[in-house]
Protein backbone atom coordinates (compact mmCIF):
# COMPACT_ATOMS: atom_id res chain seq x y z
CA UNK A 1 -43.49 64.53 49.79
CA UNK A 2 -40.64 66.92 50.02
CA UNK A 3 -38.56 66.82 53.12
CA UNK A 4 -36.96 70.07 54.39
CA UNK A 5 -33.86 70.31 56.12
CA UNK A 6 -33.14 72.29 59.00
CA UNK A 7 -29.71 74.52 59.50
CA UNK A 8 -29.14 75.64 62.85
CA UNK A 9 -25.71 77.33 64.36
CA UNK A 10 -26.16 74.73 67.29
CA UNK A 11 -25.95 71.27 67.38
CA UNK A 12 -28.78 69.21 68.75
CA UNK A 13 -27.77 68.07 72.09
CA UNK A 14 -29.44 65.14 73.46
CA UNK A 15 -31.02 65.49 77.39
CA UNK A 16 -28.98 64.06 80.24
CA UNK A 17 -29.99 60.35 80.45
CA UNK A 18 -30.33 58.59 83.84
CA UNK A 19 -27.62 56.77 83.49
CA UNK A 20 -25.40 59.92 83.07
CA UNK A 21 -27.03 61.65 85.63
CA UNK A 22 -25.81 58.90 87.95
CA UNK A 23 -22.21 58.72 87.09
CA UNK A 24 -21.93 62.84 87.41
CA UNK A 25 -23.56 62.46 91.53
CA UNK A 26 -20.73 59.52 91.60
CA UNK A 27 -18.11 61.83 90.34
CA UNK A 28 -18.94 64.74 92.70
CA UNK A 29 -15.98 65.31 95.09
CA UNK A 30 -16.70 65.07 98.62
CA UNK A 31 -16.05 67.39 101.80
CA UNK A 32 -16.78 70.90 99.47
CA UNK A 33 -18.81 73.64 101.04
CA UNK A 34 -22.23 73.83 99.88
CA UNK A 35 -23.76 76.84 98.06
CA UNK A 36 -26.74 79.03 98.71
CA UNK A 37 -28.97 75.68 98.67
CA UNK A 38 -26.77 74.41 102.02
CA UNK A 39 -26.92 70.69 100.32
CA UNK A 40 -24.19 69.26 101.41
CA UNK A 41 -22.78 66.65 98.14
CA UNK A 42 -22.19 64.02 100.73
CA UNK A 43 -25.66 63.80 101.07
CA UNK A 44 -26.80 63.77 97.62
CA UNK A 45 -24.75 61.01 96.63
CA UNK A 46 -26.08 58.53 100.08
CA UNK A 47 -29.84 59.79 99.03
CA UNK A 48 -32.46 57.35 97.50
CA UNK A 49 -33.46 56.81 94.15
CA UNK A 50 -36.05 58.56 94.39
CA UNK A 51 -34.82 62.12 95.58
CA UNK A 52 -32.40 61.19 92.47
CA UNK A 53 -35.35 60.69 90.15
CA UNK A 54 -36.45 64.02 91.34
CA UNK A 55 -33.43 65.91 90.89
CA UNK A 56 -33.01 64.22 87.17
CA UNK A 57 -36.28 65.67 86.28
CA UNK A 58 -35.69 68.72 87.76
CA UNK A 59 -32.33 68.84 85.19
CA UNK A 60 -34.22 67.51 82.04
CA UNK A 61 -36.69 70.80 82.76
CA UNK A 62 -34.26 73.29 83.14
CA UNK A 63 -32.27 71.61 80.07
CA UNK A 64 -35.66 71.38 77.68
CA UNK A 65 -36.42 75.07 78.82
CA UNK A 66 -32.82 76.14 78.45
CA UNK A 67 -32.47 78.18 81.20
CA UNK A 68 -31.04 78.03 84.84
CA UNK A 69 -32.76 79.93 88.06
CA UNK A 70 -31.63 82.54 88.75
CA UNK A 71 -30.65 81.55 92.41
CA UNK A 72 -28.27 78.85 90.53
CA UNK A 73 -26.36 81.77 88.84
CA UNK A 74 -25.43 83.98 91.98
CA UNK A 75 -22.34 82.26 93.69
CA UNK A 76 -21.42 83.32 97.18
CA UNK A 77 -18.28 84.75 97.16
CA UNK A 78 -15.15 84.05 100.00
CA UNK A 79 -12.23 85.79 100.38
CA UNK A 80 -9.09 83.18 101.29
CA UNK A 81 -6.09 84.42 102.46
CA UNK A 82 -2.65 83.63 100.40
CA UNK A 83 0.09 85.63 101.54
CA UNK A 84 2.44 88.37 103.63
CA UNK A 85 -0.01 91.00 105.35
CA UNK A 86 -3.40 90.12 105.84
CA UNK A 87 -4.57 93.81 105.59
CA UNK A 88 -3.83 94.10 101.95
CA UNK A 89 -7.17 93.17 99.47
CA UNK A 90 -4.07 91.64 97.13
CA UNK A 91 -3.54 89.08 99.22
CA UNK A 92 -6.73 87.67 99.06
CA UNK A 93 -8.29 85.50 96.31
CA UNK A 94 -11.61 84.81 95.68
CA UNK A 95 -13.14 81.15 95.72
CA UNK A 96 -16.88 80.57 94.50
CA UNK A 97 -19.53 78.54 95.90
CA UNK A 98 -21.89 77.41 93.51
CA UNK A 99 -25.30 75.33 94.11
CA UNK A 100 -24.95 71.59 94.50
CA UNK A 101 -27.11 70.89 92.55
């Protein structure tokens, strides 16, 4: 039997293992506002294994289907104030808040 080989332009990229999954929650920074979802990251790295398990399931869909919801790609937007007069829309900058998640 003749065994074809496949060419694609990406490479295959295994899913998040557990074990990965838990070092990223222990990497999350603390004391950062919360997105749209208002989950604080304090509290999802003090939760149970089991809210974990969730969430990691929850990531291995969205990986194997390759797409994020939509609520994940719309930040909320701040203006914070850098400099001189606070009137002028230059002397703002923009900061992001993304979901936790």
């Amino acid at each position: 039997m003749r065994q074809t080989e496949i060419h694609t332009a990406e490479p295959i990229v295994p899913e998040p293992t557990a074990f990965e999954f838990e070092l990223a929650i222990e990497e999350l920074s603390r004391q950062k506002s919360p997105g749209s979802d208002e989950i604080q990251r304090e509290l999802t790295k003090v939760v149970n294994n089991k809210i974990h398990y969730g969430i990691h399931k929850l990531i291995i869909s969205i990986w194997n289907k390759e797409e994020l919801p939509e609520v994940w790609k719309e930040p909320i937007i701040l203006p914070i104030y850098k400099k001189s007069n606070k009137t002028g829309c230059s002397n703002y900058r923009g900061i992001s808040l993304l979901q936790t998640t």
